[in-house]
Every structure is written in structure tokens, then in C-alpha cells.
Protein backbone atom coordinates (compact mmCIF):
# COMPACT_ATOMS: atom_id res chain seq x y z
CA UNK A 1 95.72 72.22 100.26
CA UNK A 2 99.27 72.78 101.22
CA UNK A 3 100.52 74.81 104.48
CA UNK A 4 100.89 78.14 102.66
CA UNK A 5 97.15 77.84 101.66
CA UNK A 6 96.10 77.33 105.57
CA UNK A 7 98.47 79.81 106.50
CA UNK A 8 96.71 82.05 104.12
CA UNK A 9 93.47 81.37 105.87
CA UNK A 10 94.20 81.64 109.24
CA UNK A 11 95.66 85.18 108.95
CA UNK A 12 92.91 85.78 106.99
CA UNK A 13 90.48 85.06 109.54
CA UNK A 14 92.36 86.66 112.49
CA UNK A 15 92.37 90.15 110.07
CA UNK A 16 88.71 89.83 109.83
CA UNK A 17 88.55 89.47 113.89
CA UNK A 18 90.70 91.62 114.91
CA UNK A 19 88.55 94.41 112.46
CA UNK A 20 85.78 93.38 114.27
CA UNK A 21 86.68 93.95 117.69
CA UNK A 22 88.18 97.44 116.31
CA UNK A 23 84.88 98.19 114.76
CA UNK A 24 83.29 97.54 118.45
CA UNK A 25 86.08 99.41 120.30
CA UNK A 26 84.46 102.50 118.84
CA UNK A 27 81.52 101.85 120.70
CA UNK A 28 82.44 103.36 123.72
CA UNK A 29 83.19 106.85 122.03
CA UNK A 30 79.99 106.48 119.83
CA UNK A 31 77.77 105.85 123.53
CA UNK A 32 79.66 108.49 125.15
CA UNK A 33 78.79 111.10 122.09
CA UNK A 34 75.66 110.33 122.63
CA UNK A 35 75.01 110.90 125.73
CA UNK A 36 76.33 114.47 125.53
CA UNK A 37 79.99 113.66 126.20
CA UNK A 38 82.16 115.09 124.26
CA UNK A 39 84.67 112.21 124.38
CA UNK A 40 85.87 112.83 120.29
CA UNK A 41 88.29 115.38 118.56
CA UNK A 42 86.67 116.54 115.50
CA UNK A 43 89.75 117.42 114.00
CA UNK A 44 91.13 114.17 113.94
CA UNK A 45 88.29 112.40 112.92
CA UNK A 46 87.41 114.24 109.33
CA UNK A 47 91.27 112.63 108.85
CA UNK A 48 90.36 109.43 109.62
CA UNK A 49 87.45 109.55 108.08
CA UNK A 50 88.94 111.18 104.60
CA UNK A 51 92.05 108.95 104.69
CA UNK A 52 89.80 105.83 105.35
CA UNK A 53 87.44 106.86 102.72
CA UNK A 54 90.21 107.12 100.26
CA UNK A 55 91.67 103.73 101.49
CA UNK A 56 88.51 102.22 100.98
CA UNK A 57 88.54 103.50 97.09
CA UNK A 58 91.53 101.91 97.07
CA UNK A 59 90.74 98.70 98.57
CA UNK A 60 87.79 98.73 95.82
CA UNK A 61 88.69 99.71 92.74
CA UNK A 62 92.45 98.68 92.99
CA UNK A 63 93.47 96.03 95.44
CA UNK A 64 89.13 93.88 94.73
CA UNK A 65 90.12 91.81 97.81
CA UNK A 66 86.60 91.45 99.71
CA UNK A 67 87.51 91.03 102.88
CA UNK A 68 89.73 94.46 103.11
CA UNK A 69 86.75 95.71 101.43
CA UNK A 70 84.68 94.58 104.46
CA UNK A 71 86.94 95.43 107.29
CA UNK A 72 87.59 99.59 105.84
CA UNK A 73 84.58 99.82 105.16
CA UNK A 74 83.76 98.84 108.81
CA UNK A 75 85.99 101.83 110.27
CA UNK A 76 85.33 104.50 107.58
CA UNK A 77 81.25 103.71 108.91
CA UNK A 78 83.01 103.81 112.63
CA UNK A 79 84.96 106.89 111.89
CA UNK A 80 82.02 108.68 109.95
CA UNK A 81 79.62 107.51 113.12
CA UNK A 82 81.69 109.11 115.43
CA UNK A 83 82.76 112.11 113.59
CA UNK A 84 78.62 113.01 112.73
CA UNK A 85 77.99 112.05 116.63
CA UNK A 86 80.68 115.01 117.42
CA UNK A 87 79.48 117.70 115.14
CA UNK A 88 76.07 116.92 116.21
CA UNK A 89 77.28 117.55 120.11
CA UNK A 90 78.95 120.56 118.85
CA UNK A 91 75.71 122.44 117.61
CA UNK A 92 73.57 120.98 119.91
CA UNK A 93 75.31 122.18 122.85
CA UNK A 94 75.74 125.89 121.49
């Protein structure tokens, strides 16, 4: 295995990570949500959650690399989490 290999691994790891500790940096919002705090614009998260979505069909049926296929798929299920949390506050509270 030459260097360009293990370079190859080692950013591939630290991408998967550093997905990760986005995916959990979206607890905080999620918890807040549902405790009743409305700590989320809906308006911005139907964009990140379309945009995601669409990067994630992209990720699939174009770029078939597994790991980018994990780590979207991670936020769009952060961004949809969040986003269903909010409108969920929304008509609860009214």
C-alpha cells in the first residue's frame, strides 16, 4: 500500500467522524424541540432537508461511494428529525 492509499484512508475516516459528531450536534435542537422549545426555523429546514435529500440521490445513484452515502443520509434523517420536531411544535402549540 503506498502513501496515497493511507492518505486515502485517513481522510476517509476523519469524513466519517467528523459526520458523526455533526449528526450528534443536532441533538441539542432535536431535545430542545421536544421539550416545547421552539429552538428551529422551519423555513430553513424544508431547504436543508430538500437540498440534502437531493444530494443524497446524488450521492446514490451517481457518485455509489458508501460512505457519502452513509454520512447524507445521516443529516437528511437529522434535518428531516428536526424539521418534523418543528412542525409538530407549531400545531401543537396553536
Amino acid at each position: 500500500m503506498n502513501l496515497e492509499n493511507y492518505f486515502a484512508i485517513i481522510i476517509t475516516f476523519f469524513y466519517s467522524i467528523w459526520w458523526i459528531i455533526t449528526f450528534v450536534g443536532f441533538i441539542p435542537t432535536m431535545k430542545d424541540l421536544w421539550n416545547k422549545k421552539p429552538s428551529a426555523n422551519i423555513s430553513t429546514y424544508v431547504v436543508w432537508t430538500i437540498t440534502t435529500f437531493f444530494t443524497s440521490l446524488y450521492a446514490i445513484f451517481i457518485l455509489k461511494d458508501l460512505v457519502f452515502i452513509i454520512v447524507v443520509n445521516l443529516q437528511l434523517l437529522a434535518c428531516l428529525l428536526v424539521l418534523i420536531l418543528r412542525i409538530r411544535l407549531k400545531y401543537i402549540s396553536k
